[in-house]
N, C-alpha and C. Protein backbone atom coordinates (compact mmCIF):
# COMPACT_ATOMS: atom_id res chain seq x y z
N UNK A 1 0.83 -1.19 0.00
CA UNK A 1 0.00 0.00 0.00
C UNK A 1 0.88 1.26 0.00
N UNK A 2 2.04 1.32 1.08
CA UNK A 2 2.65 2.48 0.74
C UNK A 2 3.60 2.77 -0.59
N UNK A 3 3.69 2.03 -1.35
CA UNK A 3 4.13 2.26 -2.88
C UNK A 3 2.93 2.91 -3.80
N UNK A 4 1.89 2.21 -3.36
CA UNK A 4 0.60 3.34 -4.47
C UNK A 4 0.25 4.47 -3.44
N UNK A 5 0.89 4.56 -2.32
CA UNK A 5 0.74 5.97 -1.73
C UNK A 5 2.38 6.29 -1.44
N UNK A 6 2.85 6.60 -2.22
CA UNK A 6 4.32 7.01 -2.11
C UNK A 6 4.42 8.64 -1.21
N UNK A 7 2.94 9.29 -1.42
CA UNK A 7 3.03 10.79 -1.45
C UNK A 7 2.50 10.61 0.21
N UNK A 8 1.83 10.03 0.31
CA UNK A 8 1.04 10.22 1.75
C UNK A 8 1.78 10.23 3.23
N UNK A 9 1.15 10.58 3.79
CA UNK A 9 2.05 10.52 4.96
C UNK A 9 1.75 9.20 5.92
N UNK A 10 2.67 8.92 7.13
CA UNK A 10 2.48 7.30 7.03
C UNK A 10 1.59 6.97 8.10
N UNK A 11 0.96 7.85 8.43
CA UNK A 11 -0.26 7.82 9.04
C UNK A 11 -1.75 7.23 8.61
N UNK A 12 -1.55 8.12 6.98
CA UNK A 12 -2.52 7.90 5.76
C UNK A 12 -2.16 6.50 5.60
N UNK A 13 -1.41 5.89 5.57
CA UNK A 13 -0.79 4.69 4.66
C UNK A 13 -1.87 3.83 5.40
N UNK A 14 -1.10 4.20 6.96
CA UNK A 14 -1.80 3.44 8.31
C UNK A 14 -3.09 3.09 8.15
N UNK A 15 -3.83 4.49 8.34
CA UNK A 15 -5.18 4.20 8.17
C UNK A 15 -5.96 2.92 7.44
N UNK A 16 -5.84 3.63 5.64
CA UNK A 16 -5.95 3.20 5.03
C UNK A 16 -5.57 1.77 4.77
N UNK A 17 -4.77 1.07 5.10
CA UNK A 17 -4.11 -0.29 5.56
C UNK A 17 -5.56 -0.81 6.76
N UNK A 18 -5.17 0.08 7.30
CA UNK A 18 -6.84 -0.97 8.42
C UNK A 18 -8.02 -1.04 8.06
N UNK A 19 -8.32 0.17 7.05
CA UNK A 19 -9.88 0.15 6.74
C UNK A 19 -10.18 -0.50 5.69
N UNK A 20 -8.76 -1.18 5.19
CA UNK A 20 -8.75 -2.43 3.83
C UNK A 20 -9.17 -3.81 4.48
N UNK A 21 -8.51 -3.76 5.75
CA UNK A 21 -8.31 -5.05 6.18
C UNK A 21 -9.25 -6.04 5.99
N UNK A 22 -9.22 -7.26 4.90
CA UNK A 22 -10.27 -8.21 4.89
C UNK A 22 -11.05 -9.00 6.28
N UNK A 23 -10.56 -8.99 7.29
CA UNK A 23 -11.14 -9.49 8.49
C UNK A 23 -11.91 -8.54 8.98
N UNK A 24 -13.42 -8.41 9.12
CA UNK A 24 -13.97 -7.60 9.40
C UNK A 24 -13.99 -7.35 10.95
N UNK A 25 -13.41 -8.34 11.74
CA UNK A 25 -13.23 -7.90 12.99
C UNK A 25 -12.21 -6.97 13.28
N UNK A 26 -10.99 -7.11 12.62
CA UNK A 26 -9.66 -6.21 12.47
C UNK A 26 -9.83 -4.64 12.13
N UNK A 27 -10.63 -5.09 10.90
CA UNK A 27 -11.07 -3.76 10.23
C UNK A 27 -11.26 -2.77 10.76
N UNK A 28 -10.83 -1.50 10.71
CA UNK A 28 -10.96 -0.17 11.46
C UNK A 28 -12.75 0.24 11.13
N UNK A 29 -13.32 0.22 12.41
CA UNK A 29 -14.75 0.70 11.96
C UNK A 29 -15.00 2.32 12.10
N UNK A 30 -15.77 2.64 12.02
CA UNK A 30 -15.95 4.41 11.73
C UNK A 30 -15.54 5.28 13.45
N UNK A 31 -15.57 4.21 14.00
CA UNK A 31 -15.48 5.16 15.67
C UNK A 31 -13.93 4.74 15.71
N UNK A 32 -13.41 3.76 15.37
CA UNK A 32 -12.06 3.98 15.19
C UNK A 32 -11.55 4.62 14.35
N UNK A 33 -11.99 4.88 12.91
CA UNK A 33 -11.30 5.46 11.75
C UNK A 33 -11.18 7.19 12.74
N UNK A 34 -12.33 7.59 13.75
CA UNK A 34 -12.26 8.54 14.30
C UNK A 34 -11.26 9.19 15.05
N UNK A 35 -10.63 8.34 15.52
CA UNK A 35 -9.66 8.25 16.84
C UNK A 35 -8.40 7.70 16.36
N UNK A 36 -8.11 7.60 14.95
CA UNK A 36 -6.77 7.08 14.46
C UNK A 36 -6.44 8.46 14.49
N UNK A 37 -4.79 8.39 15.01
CA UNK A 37 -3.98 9.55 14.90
C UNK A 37 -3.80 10.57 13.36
N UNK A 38 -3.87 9.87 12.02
CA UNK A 38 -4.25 10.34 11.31
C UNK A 38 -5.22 11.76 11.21
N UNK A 39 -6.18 11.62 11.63
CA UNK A 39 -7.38 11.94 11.78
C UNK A 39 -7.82 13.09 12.80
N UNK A 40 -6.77 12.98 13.98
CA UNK A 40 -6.67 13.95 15.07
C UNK A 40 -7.12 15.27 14.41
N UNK A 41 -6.55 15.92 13.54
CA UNK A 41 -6.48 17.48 12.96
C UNK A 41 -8.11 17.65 12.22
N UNK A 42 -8.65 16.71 12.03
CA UNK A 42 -9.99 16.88 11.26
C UNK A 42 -11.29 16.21 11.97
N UNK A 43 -10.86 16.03 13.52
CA UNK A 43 -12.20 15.60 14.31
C UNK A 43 -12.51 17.14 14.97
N UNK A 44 -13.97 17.38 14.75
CA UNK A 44 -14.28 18.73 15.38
C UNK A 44 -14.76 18.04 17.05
N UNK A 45 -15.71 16.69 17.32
CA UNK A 45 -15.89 16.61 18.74
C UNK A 45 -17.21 16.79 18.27
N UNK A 46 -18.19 17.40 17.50
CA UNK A 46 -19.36 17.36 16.79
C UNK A 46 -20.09 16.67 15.83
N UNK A 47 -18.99 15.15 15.36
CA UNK A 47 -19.37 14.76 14.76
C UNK A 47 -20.54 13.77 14.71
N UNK A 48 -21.54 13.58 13.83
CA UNK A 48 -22.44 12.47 14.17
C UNK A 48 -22.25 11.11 14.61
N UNK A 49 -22.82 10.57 15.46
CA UNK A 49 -22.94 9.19 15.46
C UNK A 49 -23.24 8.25 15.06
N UNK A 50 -22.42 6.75 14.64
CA UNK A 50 -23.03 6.25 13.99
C UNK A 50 -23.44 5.12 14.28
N UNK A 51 -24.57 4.32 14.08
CA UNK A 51 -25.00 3.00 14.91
C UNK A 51 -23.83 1.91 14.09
N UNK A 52 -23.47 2.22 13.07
CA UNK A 52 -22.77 0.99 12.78
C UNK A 52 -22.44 0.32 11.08
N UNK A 53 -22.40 -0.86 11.04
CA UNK A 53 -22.42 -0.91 9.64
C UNK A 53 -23.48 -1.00 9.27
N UNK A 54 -23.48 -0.16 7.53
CA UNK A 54 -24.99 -0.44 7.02
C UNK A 54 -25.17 -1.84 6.47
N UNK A 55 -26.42 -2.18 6.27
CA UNK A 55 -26.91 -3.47 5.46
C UNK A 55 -28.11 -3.01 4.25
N UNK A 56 -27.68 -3.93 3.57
CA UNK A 56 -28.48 -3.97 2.01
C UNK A 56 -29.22 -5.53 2.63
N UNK A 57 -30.85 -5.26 2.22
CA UNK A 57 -31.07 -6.61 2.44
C UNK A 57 -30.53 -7.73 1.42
N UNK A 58 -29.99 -8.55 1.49
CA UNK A 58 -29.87 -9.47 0.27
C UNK A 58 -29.68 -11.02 0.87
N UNK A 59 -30.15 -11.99 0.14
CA UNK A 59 -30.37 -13.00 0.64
C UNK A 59 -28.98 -13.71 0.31
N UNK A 60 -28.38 -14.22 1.25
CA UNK A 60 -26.80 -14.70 1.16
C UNK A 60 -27.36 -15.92 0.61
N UNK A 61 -28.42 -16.60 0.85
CA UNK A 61 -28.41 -18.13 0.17
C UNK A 61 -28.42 -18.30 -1.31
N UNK A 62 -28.38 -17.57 -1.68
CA UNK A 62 -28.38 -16.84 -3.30
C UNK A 62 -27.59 -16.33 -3.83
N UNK A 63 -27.21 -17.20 -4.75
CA UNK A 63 -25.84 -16.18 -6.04
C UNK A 63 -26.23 -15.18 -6.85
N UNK A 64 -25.95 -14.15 -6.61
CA UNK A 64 -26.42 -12.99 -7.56
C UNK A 64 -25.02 -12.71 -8.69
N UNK A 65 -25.27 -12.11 -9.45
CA UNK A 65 -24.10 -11.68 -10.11
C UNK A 65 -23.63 -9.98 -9.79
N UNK A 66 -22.41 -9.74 -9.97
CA UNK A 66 -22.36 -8.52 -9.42
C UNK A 66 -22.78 -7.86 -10.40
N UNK A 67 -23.98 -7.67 -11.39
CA UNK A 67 -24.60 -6.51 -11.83
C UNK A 67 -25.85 -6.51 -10.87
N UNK A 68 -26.86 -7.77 -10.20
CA UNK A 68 -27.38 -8.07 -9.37
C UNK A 68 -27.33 -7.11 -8.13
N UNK A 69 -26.31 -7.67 -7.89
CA UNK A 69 -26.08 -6.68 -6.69
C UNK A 69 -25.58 -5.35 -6.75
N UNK A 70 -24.86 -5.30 -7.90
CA UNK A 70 -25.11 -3.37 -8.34
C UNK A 70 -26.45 -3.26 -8.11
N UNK A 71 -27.64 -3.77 -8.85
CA UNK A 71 -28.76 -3.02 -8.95
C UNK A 71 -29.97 -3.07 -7.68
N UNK A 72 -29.20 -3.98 -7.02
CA UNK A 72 -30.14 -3.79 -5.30
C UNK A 72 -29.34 -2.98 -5.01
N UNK A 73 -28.22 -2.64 -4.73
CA UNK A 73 -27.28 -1.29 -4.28
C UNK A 73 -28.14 -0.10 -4.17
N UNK A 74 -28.19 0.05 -5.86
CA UNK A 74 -28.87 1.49 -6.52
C UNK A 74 -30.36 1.41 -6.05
N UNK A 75 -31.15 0.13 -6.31
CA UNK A 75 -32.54 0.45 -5.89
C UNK A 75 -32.21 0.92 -4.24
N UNK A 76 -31.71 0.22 -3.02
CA UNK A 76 -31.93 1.25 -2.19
C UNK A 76 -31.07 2.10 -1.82
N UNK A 77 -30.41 2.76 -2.66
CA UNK A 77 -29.74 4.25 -2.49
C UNK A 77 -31.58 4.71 -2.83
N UNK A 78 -31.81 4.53 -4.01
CA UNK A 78 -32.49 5.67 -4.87
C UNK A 78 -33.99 5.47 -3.15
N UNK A 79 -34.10 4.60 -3.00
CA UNK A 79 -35.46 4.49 -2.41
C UNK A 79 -34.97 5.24 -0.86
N UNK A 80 -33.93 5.29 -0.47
CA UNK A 80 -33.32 5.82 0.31
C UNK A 80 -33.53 7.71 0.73
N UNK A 81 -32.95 8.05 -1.00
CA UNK A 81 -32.83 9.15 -1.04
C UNK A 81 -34.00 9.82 -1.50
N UNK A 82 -35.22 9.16 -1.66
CA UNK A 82 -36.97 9.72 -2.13
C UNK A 82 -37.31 9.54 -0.01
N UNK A 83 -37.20 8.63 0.42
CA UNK A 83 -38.08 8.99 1.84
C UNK A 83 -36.95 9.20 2.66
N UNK A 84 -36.91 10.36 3.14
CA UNK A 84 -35.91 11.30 4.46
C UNK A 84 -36.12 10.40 5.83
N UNK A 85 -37.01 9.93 6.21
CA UNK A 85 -37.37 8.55 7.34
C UNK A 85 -36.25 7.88 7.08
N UNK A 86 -36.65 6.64 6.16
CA UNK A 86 -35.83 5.82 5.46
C UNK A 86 -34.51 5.82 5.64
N UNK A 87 -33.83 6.89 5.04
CA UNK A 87 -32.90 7.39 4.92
C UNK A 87 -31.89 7.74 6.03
N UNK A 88 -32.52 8.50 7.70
CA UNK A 88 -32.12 8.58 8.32
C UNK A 88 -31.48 7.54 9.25
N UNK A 89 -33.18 6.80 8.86
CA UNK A 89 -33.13 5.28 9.87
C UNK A 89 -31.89 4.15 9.09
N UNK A 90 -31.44 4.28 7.89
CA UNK A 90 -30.22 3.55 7.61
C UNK A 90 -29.01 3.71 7.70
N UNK A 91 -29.24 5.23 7.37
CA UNK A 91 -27.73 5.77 7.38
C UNK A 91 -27.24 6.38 9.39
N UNK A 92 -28.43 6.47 9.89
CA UNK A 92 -27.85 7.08 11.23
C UNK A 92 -28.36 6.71 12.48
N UNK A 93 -29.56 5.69 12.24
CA UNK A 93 -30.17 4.86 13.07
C UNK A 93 -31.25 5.52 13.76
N UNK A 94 -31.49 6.74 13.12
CA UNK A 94 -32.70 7.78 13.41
C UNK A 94 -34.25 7.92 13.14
N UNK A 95 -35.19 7.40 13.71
CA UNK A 95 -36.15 7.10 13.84
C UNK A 95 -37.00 8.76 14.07
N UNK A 96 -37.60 9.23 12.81
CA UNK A 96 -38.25 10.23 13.37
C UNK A 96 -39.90 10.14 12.43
């Protein structure tokens, strides 16, 4: 990783190295990506909270192809971004 980031600083490298990480337990999640030293200079202390990772419903017992699952992606972005409810309640766990 730090060869296709030759320019970055090795903080960036850092980061970016954890939030790749294929083990999703390892993986840097958003309250850590917060608190990586990286990151120090661009946390205001105001930022939103987040419940966690999002989910797309999709049925794992099922092979889709990845245009498949491109197009459940897009259907709920788009259905997402028509009801403000919806929307809140996925992206921020906000029930209003």
């Amino acid at each position: 990783m730090a060869v296709l980031m030759k320019d970055a600083p090795p903080d960036a490298v850092d980061m970016v190295v954890k939030l790749m990480d294929f083990n999703p337990e390892r993986r840097l999640d958003i309250e850590g990506a917060l608190k990586h030293p990286y990151m120090a200079t661009f946390v205001t202390g105001s930022e939103p909270s987040c419940p966690g990772t999002l989910s797309i419903p999709i049925d794992d017992d099922h092979k889709f192809t990845v245009n498949d699952y491109r197009e459940k992606l897009y259907q709920q972005v788009v259905a997402n971004r028509k009801d403000k409810t919806s929307r809140m309640a996925a992206y921020f766990g906000v029930k209003r």
